[in-house]
C-alpha atoms as a PDB file:
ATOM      1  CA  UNK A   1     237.177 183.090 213.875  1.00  0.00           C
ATOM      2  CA  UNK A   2     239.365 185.690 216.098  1.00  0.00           C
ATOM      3  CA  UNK A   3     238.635 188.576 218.013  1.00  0.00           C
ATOM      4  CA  UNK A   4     241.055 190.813 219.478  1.00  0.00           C
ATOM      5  CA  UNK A   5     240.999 193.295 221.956  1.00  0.00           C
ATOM      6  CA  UNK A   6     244.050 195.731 222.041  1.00  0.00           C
ATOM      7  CA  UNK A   7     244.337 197.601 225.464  1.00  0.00           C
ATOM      8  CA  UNK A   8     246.507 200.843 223.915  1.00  0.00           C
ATOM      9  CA  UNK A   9     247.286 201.973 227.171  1.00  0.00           C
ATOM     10  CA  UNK A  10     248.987 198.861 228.218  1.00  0.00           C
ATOM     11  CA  UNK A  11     249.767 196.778 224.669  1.00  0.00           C
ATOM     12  CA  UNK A  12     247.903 194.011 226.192  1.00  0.00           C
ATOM     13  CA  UNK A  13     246.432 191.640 224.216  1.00  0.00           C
ATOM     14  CA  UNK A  14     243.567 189.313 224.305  1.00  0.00           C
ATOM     15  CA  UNK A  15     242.143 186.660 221.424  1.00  0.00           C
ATOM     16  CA  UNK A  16     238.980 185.304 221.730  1.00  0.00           C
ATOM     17  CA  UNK A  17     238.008 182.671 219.473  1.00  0.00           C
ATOM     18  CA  UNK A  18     234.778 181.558 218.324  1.00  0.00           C
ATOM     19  CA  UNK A  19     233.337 179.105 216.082  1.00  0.00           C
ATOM     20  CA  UNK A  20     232.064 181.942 213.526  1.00  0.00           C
ATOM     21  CA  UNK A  21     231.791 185.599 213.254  1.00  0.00           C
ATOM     22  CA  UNK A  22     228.420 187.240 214.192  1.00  0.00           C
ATOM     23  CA  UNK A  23     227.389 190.396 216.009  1.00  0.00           C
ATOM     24  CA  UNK A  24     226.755 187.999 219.248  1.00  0.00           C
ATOM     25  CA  UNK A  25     230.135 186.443 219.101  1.00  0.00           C
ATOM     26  CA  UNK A  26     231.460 189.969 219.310  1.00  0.00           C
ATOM     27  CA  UNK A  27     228.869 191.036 222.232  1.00  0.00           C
ATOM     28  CA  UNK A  28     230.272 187.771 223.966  1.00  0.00           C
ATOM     29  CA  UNK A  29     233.979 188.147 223.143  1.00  0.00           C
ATOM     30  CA  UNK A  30     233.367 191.882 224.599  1.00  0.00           C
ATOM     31  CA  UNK A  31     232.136 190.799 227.797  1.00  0.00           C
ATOM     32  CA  UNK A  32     234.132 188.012 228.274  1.00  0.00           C
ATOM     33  CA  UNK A  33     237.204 190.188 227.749  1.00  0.00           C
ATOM     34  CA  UNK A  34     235.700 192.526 230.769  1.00  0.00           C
ATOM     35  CA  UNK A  35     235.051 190.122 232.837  1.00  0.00           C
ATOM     36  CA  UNK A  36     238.618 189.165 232.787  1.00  0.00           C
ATOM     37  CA  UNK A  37     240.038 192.943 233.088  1.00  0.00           C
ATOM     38  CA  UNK A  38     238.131 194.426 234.888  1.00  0.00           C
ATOM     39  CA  UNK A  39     239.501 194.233 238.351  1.00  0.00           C
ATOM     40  CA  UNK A  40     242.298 196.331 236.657  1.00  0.00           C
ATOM     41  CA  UNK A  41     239.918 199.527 235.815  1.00  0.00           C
ATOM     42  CA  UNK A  42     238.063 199.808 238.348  1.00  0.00           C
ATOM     43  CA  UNK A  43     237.861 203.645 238.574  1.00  0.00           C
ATOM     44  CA  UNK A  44     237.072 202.973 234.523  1.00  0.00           C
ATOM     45  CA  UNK A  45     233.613 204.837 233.393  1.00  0.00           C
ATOM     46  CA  UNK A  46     233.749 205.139 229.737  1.00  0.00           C
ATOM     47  CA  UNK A  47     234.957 202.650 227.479  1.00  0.00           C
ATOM     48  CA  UNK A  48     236.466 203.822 223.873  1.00  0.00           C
ATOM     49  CA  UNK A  49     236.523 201.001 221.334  1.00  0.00           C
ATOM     50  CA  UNK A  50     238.394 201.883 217.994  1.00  0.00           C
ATOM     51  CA  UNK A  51     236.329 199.868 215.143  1.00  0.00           C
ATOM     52  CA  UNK A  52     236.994 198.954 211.519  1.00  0.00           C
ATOM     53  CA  UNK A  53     233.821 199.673 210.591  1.00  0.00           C
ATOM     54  CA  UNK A  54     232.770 196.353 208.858  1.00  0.00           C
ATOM     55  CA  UNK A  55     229.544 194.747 207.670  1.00  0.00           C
ATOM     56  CA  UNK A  56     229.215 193.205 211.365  1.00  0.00           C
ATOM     57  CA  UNK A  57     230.119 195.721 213.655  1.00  0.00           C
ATOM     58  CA  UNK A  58     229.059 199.103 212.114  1.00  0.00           C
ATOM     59  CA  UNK A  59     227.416 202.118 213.499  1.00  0.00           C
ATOM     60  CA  UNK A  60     224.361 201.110 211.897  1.00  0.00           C
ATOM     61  CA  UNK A  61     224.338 197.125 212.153  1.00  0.00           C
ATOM     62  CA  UNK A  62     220.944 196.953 214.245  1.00  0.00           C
ATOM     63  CA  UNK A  63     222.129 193.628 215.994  1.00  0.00           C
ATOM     64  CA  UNK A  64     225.900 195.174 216.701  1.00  0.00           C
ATOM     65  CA  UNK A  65     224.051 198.163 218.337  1.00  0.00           C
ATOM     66  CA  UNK A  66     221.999 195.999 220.385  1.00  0.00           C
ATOM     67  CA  UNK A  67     224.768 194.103 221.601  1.00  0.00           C
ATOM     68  CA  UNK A  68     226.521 197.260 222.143  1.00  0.00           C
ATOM     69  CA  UNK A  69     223.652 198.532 224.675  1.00  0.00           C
ATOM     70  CA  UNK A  70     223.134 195.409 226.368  1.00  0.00           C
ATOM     71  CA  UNK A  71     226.934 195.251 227.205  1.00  0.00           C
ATOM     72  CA  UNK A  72     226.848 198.913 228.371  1.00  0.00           C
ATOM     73  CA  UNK A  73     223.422 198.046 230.813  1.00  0.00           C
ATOM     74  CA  UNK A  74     225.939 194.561 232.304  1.00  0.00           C
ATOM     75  CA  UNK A  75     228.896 196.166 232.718  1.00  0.00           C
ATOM     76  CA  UNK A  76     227.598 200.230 233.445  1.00  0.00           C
ATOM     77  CA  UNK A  77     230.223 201.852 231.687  1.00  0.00           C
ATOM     78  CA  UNK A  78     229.312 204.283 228.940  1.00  0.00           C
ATOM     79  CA  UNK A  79     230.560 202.754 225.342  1.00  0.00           C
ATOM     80  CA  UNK A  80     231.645 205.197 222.811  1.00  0.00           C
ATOM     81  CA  UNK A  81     232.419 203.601 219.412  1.00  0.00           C
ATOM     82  CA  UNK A  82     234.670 205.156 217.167  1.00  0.00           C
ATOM     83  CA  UNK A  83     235.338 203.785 213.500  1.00  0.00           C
ATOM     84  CA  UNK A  84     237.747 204.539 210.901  1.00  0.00           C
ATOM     85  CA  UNK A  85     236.342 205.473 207.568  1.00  0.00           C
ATOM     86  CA  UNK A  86     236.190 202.700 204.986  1.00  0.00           C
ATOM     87  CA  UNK A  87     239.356 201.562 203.873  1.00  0.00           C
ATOM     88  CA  UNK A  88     241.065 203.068 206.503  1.00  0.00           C
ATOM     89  CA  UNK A  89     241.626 200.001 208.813  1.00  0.00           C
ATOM     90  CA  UNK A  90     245.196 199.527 208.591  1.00  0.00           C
ATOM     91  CA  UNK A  91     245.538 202.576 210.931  1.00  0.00           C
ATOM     92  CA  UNK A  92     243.812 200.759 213.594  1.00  0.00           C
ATOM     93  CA  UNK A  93     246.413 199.027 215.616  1.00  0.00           C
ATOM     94  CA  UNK A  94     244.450 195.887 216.159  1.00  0.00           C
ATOM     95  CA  UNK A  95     244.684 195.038 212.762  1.00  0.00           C
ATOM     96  CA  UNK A  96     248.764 194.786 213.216  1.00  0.00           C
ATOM     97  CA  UNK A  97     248.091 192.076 215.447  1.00  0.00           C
ATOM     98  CA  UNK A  98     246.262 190.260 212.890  1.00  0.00           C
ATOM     99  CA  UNK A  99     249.758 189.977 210.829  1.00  0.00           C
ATOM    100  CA  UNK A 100     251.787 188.768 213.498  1.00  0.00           C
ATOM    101  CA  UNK A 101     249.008 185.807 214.901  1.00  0.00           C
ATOM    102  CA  UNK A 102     249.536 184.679 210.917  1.00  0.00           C
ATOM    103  CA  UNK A 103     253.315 184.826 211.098  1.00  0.00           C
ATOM    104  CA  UNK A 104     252.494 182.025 213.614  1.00  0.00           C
ATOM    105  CA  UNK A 105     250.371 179.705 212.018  1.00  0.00           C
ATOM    106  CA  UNK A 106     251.394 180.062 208.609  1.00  0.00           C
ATOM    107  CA  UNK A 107     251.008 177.181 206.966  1.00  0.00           C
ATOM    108  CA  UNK A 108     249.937 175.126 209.628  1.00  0.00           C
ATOM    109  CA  UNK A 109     246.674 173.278 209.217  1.00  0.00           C
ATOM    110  CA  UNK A 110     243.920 174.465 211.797  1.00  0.00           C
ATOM    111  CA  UNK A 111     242.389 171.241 212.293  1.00  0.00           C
ATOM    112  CA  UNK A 112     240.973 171.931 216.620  1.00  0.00           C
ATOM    113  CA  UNK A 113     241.021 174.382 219.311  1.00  0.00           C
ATOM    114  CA  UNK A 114     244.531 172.749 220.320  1.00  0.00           C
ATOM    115  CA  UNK A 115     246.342 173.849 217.172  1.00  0.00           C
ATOM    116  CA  UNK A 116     244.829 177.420 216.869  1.00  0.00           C
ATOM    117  CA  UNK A 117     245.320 178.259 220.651  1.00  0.00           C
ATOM    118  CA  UNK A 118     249.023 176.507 220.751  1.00  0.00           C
ATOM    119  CA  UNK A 119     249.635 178.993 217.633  1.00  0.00           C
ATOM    120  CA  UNK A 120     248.171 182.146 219.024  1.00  0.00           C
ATOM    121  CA  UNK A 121     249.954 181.458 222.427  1.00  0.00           C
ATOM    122  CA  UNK A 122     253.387 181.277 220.561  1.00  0.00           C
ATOM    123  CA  UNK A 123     252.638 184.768 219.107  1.00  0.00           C
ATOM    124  CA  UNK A 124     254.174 187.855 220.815  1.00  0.00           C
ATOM    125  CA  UNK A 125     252.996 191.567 220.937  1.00  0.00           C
ATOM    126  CA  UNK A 126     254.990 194.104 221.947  1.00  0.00           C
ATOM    127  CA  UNK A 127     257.333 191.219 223.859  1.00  0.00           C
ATOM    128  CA  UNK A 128     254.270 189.670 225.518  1.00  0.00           C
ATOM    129  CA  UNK A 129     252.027 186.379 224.793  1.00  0.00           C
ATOM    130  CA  UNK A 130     248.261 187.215 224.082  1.00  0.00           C
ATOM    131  CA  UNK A 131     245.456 185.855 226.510  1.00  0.00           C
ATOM    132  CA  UNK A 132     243.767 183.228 224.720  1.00  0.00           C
ATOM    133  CA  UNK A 133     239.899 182.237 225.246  1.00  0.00           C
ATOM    134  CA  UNK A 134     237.719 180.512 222.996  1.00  0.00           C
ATOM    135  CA  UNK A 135     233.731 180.760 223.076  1.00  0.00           C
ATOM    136  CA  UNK A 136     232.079 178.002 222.017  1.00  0.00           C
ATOM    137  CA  UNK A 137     229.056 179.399 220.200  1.00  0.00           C
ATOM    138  CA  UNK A 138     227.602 182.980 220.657  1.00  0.00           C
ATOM    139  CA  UNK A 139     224.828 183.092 223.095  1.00  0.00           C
ATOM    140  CA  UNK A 140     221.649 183.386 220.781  1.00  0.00           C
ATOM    141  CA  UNK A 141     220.637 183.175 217.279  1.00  0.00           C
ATOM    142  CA  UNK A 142     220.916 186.769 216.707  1.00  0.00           C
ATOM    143  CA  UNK A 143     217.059 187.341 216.625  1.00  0.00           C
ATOM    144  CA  UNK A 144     216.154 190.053 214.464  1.00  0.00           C
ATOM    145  CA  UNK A 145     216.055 193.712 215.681  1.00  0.00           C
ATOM    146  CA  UNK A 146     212.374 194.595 214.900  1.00  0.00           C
ATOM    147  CA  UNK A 147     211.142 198.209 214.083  1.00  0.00           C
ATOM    148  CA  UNK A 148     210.112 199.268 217.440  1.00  0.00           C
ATOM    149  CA  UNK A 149     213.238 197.846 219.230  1.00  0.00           C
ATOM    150  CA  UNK A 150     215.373 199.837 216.929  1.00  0.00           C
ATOM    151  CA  UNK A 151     213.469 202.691 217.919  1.00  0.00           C
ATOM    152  CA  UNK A 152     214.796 202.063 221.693  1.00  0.00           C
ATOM    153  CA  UNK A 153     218.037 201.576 220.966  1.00  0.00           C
ATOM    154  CA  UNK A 154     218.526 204.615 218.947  1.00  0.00           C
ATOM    155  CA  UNK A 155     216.486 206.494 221.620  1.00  0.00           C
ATOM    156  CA  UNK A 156     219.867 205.166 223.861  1.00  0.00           C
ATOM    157  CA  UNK A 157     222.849 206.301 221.165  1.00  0.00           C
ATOM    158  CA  UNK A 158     224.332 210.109 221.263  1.00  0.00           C
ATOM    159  CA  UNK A 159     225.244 210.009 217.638  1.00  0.00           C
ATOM    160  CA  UNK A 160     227.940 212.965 216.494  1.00  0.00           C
ATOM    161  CA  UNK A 161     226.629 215.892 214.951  1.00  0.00           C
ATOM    162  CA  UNK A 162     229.133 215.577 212.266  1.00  0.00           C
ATOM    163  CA  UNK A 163     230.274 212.149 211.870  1.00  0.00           C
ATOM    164  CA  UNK A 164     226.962 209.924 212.732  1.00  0.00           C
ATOM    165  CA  UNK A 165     228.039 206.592 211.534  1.00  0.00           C
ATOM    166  CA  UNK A 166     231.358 207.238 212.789  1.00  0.00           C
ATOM    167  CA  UNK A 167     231.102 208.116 216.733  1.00  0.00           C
ATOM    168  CA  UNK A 168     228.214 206.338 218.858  1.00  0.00           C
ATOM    169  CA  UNK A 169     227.745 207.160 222.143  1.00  0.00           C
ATOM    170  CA  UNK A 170     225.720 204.524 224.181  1.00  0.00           C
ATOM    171  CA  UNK A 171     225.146 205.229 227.736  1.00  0.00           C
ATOM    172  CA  UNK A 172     224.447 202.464 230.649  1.00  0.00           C
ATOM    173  CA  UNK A 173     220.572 202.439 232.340  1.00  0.00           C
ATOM    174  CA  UNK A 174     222.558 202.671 235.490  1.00  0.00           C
ATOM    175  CA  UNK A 175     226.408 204.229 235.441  1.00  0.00           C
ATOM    176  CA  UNK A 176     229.436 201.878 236.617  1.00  0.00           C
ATOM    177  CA  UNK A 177     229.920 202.844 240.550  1.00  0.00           C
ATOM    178  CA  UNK A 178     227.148 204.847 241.461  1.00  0.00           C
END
């Protein structure tokens, strides 16, 4: 299962891949992705991430969101998710990625890690190779978000006045650099 992180400001792009999709594998692709850029945005305070709005990573997913405020409490940035409406993906420019990582292993049988990182390694964006990681398995069993938890975290989101499900704000406990 692949998740990709498209840096707009620099066209850099990294692939994580993970044994299946779930709100923690995105939580862990997120952070591992930060822990490997960081050092480049350091004066960074506010991280924008441009979403599809799917089943698994919508503004209202309880588990997404909870991922979404833990990684803003490790890392101290602020998060602001913004999603296109439904059916409006293909203006994300992630999702051009997408078509370019299958140009490379079409019809090639994805049988281990070896074959699907050897593929997504060949691909090129913009002129440049991806970084490829892999995560074994997300870090928990995505417990379920019970009542009064989803009280906290939505005690935590800034939520648009006008487009609720479609701009989150989620600030850290304790801001990046201070």
């Amino acid at each position: 299962m692949p998740f990709g992180v498209l840096e707009l400001a620099t066209g850099l792009l990294t692939l994580i891949f993970g044994s299946r999709e779930c709100r923690d594998f995105w939580g862990d692709g997120l952070k591992l992705w930060w822990e490997g850029v960081r050092g480049r945005y350091r004066g960074i305070r506010r991280l924008v991430i441009d979403l599809d709005n799917g089943p698994k990573n919508s503004g209202v997913a309880r588990k997404f969101l909870r991922r979404m405020v833990q990684f803003a409490d490790w890392s101290g940035l602020e998060v602001r998710l913004v999603y296109y409406p439904p059916y409006h993906s293909k203006y994300n420019p992630v999702e051009r990625c997408w078509s370019s990582l299958q140009r490379k292993w079409n019809g090639v049988l994805l049988t281990c890690w070896n074959v699907v990182r050897a593929c997504a390694l060949r691909m090129t964006w913009h002129g440049r190779h991806p970084t490829v990681h892999k995560i074994d398995d997300p870090d928990n069993e995505e417990a379920p978000v019970t009542n009064a938890e989803m009280q906290q975290i939505n005690a935590r989101l800034k939520r648009s006045s006008t487009l609720r499900k479609y701009d989150v704000l989620i600030k850290p406990l304790k801001p990046r650099g201070r």
